[in-house]
Protein backbone atom coordinates (compact mmCIF):
# COMPACT_ATOMS: atom_id res chain seq x y z
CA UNK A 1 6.92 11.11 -18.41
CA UNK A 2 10.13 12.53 -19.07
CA UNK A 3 12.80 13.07 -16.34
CA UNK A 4 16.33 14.45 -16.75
CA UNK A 5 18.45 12.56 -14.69
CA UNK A 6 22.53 13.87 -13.47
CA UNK A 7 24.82 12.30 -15.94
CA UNK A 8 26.32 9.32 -14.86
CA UNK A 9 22.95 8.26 -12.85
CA UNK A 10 23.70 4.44 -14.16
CA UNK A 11 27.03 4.15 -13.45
CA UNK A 12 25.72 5.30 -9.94
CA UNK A 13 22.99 2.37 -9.53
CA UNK A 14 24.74 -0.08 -10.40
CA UNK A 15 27.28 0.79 -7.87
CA UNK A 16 24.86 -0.01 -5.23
CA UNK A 17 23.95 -3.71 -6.12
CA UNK A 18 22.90 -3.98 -2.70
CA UNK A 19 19.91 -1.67 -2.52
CA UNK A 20 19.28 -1.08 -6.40
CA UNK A 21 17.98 -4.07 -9.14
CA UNK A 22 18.47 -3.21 -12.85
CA UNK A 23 17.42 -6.77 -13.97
CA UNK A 24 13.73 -7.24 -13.30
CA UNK A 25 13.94 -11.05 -13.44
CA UNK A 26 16.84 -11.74 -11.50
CA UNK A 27 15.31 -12.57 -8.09
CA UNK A 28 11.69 -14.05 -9.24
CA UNK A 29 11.10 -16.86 -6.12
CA UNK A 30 14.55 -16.06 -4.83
CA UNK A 31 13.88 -12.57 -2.93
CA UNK A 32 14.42 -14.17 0.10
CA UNK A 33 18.07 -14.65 -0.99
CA UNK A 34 18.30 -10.47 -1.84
CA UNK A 35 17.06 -10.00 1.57
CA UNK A 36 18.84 -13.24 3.69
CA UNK A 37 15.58 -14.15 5.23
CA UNK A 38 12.46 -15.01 4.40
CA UNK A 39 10.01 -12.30 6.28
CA UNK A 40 6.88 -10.99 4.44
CA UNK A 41 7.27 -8.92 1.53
CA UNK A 42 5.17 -5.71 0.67
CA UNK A 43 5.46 -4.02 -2.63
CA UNK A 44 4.83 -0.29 -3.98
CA UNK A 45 4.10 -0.10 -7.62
CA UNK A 46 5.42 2.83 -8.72
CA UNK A 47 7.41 4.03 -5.69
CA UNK A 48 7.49 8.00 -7.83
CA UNK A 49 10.99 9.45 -5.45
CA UNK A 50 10.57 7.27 -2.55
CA UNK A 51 9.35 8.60 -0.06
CA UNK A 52 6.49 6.35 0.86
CA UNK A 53 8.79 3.15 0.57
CA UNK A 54 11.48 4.37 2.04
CA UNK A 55 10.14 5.64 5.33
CA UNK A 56 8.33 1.89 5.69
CA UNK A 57 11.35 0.70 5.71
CA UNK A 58 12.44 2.94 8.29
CA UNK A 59 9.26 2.28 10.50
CA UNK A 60 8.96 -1.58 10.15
CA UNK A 61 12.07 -3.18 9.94
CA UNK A 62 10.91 -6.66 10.24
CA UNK A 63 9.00 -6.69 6.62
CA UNK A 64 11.18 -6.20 3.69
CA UNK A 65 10.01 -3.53 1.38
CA UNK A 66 10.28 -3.22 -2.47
CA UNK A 67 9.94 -0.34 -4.44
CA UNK A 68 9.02 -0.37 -8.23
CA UNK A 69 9.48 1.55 -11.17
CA UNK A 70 10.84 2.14 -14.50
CA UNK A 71 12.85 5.08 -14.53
CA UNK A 72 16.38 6.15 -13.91
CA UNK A 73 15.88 9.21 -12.21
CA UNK A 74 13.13 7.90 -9.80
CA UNK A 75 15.42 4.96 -8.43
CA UNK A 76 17.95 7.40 -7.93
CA UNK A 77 16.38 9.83 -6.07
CA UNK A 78 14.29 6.95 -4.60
CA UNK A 79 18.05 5.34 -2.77
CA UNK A 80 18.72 8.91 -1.45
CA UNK A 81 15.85 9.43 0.61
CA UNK A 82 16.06 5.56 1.99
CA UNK A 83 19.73 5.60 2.67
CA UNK A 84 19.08 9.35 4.85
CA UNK A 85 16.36 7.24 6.66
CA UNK A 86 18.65 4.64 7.49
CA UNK A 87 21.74 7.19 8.20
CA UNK A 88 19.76 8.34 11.28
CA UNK A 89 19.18 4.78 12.16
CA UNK A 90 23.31 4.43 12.00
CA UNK A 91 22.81 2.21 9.11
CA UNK A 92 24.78 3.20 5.94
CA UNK A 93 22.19 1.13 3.65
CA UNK A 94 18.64 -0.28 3.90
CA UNK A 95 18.94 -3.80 5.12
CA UNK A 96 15.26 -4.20 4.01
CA UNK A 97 14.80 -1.96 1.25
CA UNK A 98 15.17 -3.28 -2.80
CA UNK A 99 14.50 -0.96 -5.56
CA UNK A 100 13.29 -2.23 -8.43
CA UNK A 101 13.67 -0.69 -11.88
CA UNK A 102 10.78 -2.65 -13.84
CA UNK A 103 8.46 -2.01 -16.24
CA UNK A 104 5.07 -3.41 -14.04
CA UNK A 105 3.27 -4.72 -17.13
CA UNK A 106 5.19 -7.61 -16.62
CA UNK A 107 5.11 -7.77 -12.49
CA UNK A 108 4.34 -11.59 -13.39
CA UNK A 109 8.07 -12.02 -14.67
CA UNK A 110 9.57 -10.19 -11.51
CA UNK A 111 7.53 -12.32 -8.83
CA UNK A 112 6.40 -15.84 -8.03
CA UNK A 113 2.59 -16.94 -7.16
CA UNK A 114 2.27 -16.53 -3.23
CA UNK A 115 5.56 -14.32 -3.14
CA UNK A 116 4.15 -11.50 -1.93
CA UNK A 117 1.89 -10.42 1.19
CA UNK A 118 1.01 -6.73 0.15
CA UNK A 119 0.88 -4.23 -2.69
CA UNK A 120 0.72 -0.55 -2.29
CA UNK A 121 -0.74 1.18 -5.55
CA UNK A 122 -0.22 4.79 -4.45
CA UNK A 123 -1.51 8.12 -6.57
CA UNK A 124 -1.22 5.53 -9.70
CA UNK A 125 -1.51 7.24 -13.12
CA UNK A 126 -5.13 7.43 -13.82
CA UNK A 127 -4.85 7.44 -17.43
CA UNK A 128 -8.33 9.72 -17.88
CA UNK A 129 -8.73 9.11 -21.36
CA UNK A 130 -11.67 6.05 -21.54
CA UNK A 131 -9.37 3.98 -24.67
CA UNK A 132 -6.05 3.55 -21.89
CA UNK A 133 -8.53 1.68 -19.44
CA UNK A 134 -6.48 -1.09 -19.62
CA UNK A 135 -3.46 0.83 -18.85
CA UNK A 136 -4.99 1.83 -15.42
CA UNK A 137 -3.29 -0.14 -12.49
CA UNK A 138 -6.48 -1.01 -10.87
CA UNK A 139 -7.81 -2.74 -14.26
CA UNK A 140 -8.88 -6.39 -13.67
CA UNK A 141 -6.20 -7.72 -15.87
CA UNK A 142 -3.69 -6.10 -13.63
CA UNK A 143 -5.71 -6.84 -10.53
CA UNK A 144 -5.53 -10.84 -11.79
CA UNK A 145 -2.21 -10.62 -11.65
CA UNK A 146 -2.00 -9.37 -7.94
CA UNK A 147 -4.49 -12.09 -6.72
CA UNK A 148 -1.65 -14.57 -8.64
CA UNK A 149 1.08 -12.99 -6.72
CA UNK A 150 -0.46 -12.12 -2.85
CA UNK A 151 -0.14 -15.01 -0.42
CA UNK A 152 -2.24 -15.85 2.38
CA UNK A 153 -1.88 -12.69 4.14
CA UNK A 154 -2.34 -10.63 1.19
CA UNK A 155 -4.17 -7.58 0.82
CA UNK A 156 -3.56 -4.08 -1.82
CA UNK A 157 -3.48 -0.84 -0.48
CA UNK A 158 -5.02 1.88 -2.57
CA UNK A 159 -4.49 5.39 -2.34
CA UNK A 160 -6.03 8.31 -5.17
CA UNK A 161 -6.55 11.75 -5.41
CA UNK A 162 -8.72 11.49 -9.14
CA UNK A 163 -12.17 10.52 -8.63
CA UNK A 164 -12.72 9.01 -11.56
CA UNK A 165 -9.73 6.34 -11.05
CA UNK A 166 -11.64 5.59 -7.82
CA UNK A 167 -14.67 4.78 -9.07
CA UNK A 168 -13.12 2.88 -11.79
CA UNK A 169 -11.20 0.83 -8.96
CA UNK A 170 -14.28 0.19 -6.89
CA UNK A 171 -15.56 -1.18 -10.11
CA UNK A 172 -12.78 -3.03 -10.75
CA UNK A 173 -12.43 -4.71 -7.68
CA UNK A 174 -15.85 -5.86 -7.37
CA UNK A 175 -16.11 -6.89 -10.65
CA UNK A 176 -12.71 -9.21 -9.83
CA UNK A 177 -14.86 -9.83 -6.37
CA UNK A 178 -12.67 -9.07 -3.66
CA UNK A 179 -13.46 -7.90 -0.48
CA UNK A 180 -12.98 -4.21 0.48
CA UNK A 181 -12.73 -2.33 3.59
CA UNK A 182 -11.58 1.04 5.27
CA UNK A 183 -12.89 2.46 2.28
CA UNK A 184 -12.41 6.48 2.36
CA UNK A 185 -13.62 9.06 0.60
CA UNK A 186 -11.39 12.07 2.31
CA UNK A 187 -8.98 10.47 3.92
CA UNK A 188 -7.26 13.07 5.98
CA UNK A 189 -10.77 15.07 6.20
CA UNK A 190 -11.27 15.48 10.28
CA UNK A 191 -6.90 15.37 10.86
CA UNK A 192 -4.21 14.40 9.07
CA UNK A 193 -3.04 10.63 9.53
CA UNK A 194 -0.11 10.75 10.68
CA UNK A 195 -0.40 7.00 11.58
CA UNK A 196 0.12 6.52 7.52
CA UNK A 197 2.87 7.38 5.59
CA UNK A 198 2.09 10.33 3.22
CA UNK A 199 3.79 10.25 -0.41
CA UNK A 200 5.24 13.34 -2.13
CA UNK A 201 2.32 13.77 -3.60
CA UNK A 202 -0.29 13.31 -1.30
CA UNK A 203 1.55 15.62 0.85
CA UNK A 204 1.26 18.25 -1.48
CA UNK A 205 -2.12 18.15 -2.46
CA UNK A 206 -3.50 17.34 1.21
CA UNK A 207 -2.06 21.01 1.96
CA UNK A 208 -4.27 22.17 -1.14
CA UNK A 209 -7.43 20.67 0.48
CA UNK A 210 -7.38 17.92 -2.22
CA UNK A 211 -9.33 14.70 -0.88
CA UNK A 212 -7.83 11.59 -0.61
CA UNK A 213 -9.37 8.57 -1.37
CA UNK A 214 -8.39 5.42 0.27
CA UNK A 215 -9.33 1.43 0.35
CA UNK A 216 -7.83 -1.71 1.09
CA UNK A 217 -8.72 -5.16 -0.63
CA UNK A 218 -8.62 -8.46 1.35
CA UNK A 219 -7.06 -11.42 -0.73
CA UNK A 220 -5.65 -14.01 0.99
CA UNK A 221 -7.49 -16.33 3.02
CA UNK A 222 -5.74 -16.19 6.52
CA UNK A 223 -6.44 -12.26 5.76
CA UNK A 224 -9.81 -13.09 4.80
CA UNK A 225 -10.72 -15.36 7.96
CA UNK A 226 -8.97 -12.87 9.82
CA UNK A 227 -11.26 -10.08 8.50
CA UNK A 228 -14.40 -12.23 9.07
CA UNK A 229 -13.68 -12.79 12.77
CA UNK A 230 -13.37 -9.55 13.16
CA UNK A 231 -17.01 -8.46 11.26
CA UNK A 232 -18.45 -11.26 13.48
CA UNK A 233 -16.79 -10.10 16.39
CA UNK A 234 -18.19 -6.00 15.30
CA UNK A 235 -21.49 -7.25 14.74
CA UNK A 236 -21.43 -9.37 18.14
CA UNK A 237 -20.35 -6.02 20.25
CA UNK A 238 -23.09 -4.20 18.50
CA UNK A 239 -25.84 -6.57 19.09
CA UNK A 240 -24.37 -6.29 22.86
CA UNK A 241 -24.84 -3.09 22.76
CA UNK A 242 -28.36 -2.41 21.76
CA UNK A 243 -29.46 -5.25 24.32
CA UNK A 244 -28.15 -2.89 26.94
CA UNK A 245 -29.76 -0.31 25.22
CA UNK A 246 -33.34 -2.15 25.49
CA UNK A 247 -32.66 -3.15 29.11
CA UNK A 248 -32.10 0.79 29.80
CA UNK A 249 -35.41 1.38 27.76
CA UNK A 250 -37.22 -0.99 29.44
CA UNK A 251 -36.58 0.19 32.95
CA UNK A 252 -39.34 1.47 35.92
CA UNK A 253 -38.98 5.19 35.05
CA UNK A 254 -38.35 5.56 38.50
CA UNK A 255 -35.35 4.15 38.37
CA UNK A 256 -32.57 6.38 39.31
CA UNK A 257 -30.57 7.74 36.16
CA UNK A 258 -27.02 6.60 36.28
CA UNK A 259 -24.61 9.70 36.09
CA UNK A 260 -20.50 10.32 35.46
CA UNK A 261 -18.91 13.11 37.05
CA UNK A 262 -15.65 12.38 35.10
């Protein structure tokens, strides 16, 4: 991928040491000290112009938010969109927004185990071509590393529009054996979720028809026990339900039907 940034682009990030990080190692285990407090952090890998990341930041202040990737350009364009978020907020920059140039091959040199409570792999490049498998974002060797760096709470947000990356992913997460849910295959099929945030990208090709595909891995084990209860608590309202349903079944069929006039 080639961009051509404006001339001068890093003279301009490094003039905003706040918001932008040119040294990927500089803050591994010390994040906390970017941000000056020590709420969760979530994590895009390969933030693209920001969009995604930087209206999080917008909608959630209390989670810090990095965004991730390797070139110029991107980061650029990426602190533009996040500092107009925060303009209409009255805020002249993020004060929960970092943007990370990195190369994410080595995300284990840019975070500490248990550093992180969610990663958001969004429209990643599916690399089509079966001999750059391992280049894929959702490859077990990367997924290995995510496990490593996701604490209790953590979980990875997946988001596609190329089938065959999907299917690759739901084979790559079972094979790593994590636990998936909200798994979609047309995300914005019936209406368009506008309780999400919607990337460039997906914007784009959701007005194209495109399907979206969409799942969420459970990692960490408060998020796991949390994700339990809430199966057994499903599976309890169900059962609850279907015992009315018998009772209903099972009544004189002279008993008078029960009616709602709204």
């Amino acid at each position: 991928m080639r961009l051509r940034g404006r001339k001068g682009i890093l003279e301009s990030l490094e003039a905003q040491p706040e918001l932008v990080v040119l040294d990927a190692q500089a803050f591994k285990g010390r994040w906390k000290e970017f941000f000056g407090n020590d709420r969760p952090i979530h994590v895009e890998l390969g933030m693209g112009k920001g969009q995604f990341i930087s209206q999080h930041s917008g909608r959630n202040p209390e989670i810090n938010y990095i965004g991730v990737d390797m070139y110029d350009e991107l980061i650029r364009r990426a602190s533009e969109k996040a500092r107009n978020v925060w303009r209409e907020k009255g805020e002249t920059s993020p004060p929960n927004l970092a943007l990370l140039r990195a190369n994410i091959e080595f995300i284990e040199t840019m975070f500490e185990p248990g550093e992180l409570e969610r990663i958001y792999l969004n429209f990643s490049d599916p690399w089509p071509k079966s001999k750059h498998a391992r280049r894929r974002l959702t490859h077990p060797r990367f997924l290995a590393k995510y496990v490593e760096l996701l604490n209790g709470q953590g979980e990875i947000h997946f988001k596609t529009d190329s089938t065959t990356l999907f299917e690759f992913s739901l084979n790559s997460f079972t094979e790593v054996g994590l636990q998936l849910r909200n798994i979609s295959l047309d995300l914005h099929r019936d209406t368009l979720r506008d309780d999400l945030v919607l990337t460039e990208y997906e914007s784009k090709f959701v007005g194209f028809g495109q399907p979206i595909y969409r799942l969420e891995a459970v990692i960490g084990e408060q998020a796991l026990a949390r994700f339990h209860d809430q199966l057994a608590s499903n599976r309890q309202a169900d059962h609850q339900d279907n015992d009315d349903t018998s009772e209903a079944v099972n009544e004189p069929i002279t008993a008078p039907a029960a009616t709602s006039e709204g």
